[in-house]
PDB file of N, CA and C in Angstrom:
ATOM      1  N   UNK A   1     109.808-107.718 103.901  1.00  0.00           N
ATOM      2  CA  UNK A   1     108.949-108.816 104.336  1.00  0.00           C
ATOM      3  C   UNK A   1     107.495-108.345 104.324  1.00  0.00           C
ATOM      4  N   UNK A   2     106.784-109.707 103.802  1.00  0.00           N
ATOM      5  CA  UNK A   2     105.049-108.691 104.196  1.00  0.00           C
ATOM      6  C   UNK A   2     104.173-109.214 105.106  1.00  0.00           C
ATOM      7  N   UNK A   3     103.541-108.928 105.625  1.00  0.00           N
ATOM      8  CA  UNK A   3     102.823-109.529 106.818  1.00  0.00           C
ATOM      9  C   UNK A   3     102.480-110.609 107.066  1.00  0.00           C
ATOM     10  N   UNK A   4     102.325-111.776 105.744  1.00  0.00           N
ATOM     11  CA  UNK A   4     102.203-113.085 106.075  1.00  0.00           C
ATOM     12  C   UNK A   4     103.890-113.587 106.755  1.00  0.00           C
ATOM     13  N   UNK A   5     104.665-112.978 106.009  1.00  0.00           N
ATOM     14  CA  UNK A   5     106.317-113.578 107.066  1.00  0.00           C
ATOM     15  C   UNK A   5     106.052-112.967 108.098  1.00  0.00           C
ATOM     16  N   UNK A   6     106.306-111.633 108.962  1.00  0.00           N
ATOM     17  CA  UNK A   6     106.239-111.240 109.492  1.00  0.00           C
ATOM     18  C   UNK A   6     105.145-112.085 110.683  1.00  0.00           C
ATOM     19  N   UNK A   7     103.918-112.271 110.687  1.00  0.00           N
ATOM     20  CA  UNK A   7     103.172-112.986 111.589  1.00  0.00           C
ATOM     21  C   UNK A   7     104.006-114.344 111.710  1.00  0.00           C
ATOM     22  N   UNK A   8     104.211-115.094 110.693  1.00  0.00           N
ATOM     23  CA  UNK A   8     104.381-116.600 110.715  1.00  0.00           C
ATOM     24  C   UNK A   8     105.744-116.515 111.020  1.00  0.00           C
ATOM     25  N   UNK A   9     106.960-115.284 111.018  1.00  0.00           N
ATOM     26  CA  UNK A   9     107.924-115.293 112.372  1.00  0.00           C
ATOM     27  C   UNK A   9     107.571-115.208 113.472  1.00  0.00           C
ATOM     28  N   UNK A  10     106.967-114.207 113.699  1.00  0.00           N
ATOM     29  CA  UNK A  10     106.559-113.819 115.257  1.00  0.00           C
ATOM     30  C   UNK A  10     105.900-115.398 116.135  1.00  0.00           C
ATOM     31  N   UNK A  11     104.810-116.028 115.587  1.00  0.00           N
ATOM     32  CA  UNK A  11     104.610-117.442 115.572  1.00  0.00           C
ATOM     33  C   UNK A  11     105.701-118.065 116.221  1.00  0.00           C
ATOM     34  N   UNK A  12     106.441-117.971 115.246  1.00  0.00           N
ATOM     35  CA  UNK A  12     107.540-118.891 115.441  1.00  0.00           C
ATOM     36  C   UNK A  12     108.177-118.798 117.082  1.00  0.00           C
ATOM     37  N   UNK A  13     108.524-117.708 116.518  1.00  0.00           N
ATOM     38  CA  UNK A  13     109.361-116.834 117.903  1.00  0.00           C
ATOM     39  C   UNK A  13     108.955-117.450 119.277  1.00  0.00           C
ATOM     40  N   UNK A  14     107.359-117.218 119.273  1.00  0.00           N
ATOM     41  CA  UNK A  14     106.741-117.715 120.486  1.00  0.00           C
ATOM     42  C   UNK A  14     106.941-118.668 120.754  1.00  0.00           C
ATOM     43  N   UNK A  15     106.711-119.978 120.033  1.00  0.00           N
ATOM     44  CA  UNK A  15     106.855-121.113 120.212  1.00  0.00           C
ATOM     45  C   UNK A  15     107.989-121.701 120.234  1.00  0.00           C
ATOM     46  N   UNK A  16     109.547-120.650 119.929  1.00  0.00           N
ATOM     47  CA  UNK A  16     111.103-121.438 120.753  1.00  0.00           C
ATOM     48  C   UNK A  16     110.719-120.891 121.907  1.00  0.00           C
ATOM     49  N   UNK A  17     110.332-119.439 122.164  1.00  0.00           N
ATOM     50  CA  UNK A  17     110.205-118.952 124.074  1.00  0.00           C
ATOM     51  C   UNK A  17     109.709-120.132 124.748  1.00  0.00           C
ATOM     52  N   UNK A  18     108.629-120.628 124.346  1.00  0.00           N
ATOM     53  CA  UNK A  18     107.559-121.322 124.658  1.00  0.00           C
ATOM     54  C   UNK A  18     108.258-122.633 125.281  1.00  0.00           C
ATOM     55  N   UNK A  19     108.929-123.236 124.291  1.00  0.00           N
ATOM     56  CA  UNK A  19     109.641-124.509 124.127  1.00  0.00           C
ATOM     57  C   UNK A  19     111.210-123.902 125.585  1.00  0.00           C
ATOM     58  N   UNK A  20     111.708-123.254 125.018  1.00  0.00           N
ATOM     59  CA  UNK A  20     112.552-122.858 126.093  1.00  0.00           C
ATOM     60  C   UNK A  20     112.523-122.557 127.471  1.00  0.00           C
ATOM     61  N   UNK A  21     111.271-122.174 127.774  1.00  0.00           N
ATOM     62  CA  UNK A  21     110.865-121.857 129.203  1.00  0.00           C
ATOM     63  C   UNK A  21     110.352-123.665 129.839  1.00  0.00           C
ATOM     64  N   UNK A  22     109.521-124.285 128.906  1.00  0.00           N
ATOM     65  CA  UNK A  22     109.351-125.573 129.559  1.00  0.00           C
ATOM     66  C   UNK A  22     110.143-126.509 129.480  1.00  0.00           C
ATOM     67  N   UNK A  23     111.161-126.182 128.847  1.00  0.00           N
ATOM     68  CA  UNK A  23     112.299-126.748 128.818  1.00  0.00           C
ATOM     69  C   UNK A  23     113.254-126.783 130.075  1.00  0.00           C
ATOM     70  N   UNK A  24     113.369-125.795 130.770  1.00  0.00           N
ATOM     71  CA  UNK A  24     113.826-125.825 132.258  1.00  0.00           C
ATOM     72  C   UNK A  24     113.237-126.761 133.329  1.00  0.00           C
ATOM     73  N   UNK A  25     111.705-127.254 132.683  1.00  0.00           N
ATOM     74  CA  UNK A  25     110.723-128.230 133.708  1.00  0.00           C
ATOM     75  C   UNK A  25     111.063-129.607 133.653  1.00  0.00           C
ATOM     76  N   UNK A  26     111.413-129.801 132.141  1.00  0.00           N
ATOM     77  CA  UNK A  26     111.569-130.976 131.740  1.00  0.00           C
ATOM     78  C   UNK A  26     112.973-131.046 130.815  1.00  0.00           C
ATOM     79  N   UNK A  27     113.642-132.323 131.494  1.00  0.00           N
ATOM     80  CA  UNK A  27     114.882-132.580 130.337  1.00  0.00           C
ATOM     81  C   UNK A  27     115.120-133.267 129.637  1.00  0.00           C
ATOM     82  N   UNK A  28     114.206-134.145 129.304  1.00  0.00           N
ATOM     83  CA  UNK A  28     114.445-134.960 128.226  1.00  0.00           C
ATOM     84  C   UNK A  28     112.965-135.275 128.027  1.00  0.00           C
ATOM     85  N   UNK A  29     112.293-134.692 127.697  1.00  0.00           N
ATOM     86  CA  UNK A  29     110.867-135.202 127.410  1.00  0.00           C
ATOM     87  C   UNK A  29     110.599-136.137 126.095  1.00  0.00           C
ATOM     88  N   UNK A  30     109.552-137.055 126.630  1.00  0.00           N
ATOM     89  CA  UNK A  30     109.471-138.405 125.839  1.00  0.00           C
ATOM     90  C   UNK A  30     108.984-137.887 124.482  1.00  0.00           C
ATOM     91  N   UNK A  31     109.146-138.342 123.064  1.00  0.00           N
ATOM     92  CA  UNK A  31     108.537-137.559 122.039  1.00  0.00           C
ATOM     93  C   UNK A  31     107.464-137.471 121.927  1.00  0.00           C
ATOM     94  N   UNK A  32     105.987-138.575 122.917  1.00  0.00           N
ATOM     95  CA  UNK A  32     104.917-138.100 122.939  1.00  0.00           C
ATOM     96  C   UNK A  32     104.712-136.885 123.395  1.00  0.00           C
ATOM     97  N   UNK A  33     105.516-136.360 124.778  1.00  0.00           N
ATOM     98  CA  UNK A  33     105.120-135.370 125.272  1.00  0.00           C
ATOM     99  C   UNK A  33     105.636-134.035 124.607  1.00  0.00           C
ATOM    100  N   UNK A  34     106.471-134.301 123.533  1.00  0.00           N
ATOM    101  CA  UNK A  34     107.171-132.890 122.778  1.00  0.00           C
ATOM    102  C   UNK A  34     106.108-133.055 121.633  1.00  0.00           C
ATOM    103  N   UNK A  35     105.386-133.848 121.371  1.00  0.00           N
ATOM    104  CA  UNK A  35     103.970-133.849 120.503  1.00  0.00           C
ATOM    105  C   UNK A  35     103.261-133.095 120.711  1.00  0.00           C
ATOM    106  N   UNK A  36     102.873-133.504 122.439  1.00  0.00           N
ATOM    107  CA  UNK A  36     101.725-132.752 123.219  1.00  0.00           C
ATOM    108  C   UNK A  36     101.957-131.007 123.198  1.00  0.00           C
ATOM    109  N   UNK A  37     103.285-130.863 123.701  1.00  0.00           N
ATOM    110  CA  UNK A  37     103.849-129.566 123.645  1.00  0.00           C
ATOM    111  C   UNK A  37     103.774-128.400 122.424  1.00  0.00           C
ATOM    112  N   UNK A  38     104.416-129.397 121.676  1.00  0.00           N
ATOM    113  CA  UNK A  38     103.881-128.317 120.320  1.00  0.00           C
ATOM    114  C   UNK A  38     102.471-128.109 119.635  1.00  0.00           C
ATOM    115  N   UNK A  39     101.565-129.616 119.707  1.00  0.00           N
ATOM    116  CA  UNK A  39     100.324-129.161 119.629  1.00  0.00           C
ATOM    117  C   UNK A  39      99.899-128.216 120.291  1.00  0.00           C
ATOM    118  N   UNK A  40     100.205-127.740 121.809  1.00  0.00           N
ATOM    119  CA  UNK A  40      99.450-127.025 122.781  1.00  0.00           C
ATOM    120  C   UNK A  40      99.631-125.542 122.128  1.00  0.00           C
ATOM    121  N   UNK A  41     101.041-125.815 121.568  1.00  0.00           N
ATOM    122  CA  UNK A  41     101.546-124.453 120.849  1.00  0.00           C
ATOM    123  C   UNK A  41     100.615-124.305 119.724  1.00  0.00           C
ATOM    124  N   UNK A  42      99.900-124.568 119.100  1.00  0.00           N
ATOM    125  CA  UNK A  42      99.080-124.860 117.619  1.00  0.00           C
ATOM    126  C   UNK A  42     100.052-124.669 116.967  1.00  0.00           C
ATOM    127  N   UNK A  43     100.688-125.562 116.453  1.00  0.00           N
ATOM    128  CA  UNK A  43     101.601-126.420 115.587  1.00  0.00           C
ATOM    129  C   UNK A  43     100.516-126.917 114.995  1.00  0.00           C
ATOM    130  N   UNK A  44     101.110-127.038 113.464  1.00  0.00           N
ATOM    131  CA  UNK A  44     100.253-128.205 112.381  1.00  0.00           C
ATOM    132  C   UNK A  44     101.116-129.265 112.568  1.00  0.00           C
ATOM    133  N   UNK A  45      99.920-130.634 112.562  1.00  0.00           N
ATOM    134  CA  UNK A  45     100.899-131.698 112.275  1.00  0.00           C
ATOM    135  C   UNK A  45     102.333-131.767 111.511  1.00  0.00           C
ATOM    136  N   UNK A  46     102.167-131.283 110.179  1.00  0.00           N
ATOM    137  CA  UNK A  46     103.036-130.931 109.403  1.00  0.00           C
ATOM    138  C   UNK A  46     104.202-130.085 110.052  1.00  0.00           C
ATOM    139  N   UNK A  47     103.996-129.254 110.437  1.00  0.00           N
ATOM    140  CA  UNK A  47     104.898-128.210 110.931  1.00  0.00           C
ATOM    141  C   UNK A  47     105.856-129.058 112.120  1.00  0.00           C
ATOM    142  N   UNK A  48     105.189-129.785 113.018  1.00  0.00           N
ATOM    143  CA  UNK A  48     105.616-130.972 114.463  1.00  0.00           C
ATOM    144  C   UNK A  48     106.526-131.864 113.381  1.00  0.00           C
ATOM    145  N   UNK A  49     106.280-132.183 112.467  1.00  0.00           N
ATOM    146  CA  UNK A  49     106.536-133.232 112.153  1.00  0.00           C
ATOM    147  C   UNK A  49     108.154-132.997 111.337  1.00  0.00           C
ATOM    148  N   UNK A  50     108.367-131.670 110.754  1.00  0.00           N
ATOM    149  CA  UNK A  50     109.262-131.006 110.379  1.00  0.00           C
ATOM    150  C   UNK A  50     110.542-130.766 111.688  1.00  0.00           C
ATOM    151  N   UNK A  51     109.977-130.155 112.663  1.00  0.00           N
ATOM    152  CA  UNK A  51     110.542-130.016 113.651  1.00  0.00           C
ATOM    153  C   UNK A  51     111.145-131.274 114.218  1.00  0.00           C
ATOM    154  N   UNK A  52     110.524-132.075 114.527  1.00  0.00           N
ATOM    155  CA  UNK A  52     110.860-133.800 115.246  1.00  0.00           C
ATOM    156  C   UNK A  52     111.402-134.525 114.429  1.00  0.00           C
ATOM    157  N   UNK A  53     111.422-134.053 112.980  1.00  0.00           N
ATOM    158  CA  UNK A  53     111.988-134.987 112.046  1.00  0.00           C
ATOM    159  C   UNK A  53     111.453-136.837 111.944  1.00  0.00           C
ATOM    160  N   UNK A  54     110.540-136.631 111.953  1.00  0.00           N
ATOM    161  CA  UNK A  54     109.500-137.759 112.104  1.00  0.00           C
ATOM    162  C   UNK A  54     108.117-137.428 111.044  1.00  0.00           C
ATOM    163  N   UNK A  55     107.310-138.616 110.521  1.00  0.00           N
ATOM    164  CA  UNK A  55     106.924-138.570 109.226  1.00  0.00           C
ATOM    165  C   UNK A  55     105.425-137.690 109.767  1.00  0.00           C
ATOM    166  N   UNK A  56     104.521-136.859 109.129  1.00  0.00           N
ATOM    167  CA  UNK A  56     103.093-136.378 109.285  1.00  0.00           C
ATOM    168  C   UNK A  56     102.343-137.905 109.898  1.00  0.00           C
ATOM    169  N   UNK A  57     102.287-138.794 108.995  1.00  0.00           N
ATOM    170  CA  UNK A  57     101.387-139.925 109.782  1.00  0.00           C
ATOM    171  C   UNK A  57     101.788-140.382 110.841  1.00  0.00           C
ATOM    172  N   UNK A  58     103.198-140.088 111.466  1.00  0.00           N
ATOM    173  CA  UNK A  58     103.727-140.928 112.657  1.00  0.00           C
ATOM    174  C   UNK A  58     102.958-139.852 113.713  1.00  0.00           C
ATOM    175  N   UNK A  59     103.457-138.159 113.539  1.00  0.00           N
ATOM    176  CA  UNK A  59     102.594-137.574 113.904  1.00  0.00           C
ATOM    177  C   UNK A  59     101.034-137.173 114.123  1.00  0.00           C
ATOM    178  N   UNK A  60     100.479-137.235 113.025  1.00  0.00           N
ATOM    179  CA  UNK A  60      98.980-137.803 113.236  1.00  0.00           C
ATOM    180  C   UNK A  60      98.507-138.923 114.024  1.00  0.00           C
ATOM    181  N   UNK A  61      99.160-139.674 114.022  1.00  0.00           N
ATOM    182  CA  UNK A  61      98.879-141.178 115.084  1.00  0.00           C
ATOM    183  C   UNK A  61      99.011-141.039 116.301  1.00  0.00           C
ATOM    184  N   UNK A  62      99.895-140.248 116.868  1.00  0.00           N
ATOM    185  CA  UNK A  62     100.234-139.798 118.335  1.00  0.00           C
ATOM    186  C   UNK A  62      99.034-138.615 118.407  1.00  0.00           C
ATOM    187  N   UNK A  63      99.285-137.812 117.666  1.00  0.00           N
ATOM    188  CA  UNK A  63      98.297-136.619 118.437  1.00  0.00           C
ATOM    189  C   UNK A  63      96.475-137.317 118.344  1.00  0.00           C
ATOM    190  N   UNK A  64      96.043-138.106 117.549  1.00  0.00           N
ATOM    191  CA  UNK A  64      95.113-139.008 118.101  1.00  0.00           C
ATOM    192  C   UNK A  64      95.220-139.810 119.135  1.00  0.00           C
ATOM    193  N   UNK A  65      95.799-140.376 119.394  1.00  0.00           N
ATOM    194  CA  UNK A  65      96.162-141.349 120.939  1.00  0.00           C
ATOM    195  C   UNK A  65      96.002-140.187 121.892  1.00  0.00           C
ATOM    196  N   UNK A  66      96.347-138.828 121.775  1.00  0.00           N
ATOM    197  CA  UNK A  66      96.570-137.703 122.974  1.00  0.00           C
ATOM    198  C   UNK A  66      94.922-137.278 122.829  1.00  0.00           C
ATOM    199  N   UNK A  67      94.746-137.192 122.269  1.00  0.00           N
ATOM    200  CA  UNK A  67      93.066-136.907 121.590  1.00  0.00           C
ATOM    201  C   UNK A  67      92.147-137.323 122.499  1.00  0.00           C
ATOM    202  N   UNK A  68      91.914-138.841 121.851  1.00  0.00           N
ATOM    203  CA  UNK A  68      91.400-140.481 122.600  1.00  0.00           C
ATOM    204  C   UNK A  68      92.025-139.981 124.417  1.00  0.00           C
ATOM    205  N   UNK A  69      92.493-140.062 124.770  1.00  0.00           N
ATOM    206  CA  UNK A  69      93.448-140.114 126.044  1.00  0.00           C
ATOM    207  C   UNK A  69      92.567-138.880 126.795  1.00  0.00           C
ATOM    208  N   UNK A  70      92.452-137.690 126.167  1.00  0.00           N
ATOM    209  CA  UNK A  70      92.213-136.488 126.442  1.00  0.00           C
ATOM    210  C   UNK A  70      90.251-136.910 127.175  1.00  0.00           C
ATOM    211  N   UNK A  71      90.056-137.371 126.240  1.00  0.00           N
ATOM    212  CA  UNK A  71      88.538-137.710 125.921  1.00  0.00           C
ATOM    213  C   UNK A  71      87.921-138.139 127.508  1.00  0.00           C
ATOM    214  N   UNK A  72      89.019-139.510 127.323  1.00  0.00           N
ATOM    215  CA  UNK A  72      88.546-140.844 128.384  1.00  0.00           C
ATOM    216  C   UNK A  72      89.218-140.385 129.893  1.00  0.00           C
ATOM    217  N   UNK A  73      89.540-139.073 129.709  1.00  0.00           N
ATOM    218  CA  UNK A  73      89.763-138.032 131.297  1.00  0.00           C
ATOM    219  C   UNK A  73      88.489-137.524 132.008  1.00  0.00           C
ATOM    220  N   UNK A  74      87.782-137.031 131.112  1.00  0.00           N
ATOM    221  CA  UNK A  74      86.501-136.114 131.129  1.00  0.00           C
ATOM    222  C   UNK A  74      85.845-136.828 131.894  1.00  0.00           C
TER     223      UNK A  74
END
């Protein structure tokens, strides 16, 4: 393996720990909030969208609404 696999496992890795530990908080989280989750992880749209089995634009549309949402907190 050469260091681009090697990093982009390790990546990975983090982000089932990641997913697994907040997974004990929450049990059925709504798919916005498994949006929110993996973005927080820096997930590419693409990459979320693989995972959720749901299309890049369905994903792009939500993580803007979280965006917008994020904004009108401040």
């Amino acid at each position: 393996m050469d260091t681009n696999d090697l990093n982009s496992t390790n990546r990975l890795l983090r982000v089932i720990i990641a997913l697994l530990l907040r997974g004990k908080d929450e049990q059925n989280p709504s798919l916005k909030r498994q949006i929110e989750i993996l973005a927080d992880l820096s997930l590419r749209p693409a990459e979320i969208a693989e995972i959720l089995g749901r299309s890049s634009s369905h994903i792009n549309k939500e993580l803007s609404g979280l965006r917008k949402g994020r904004r009108e907190e401040r």
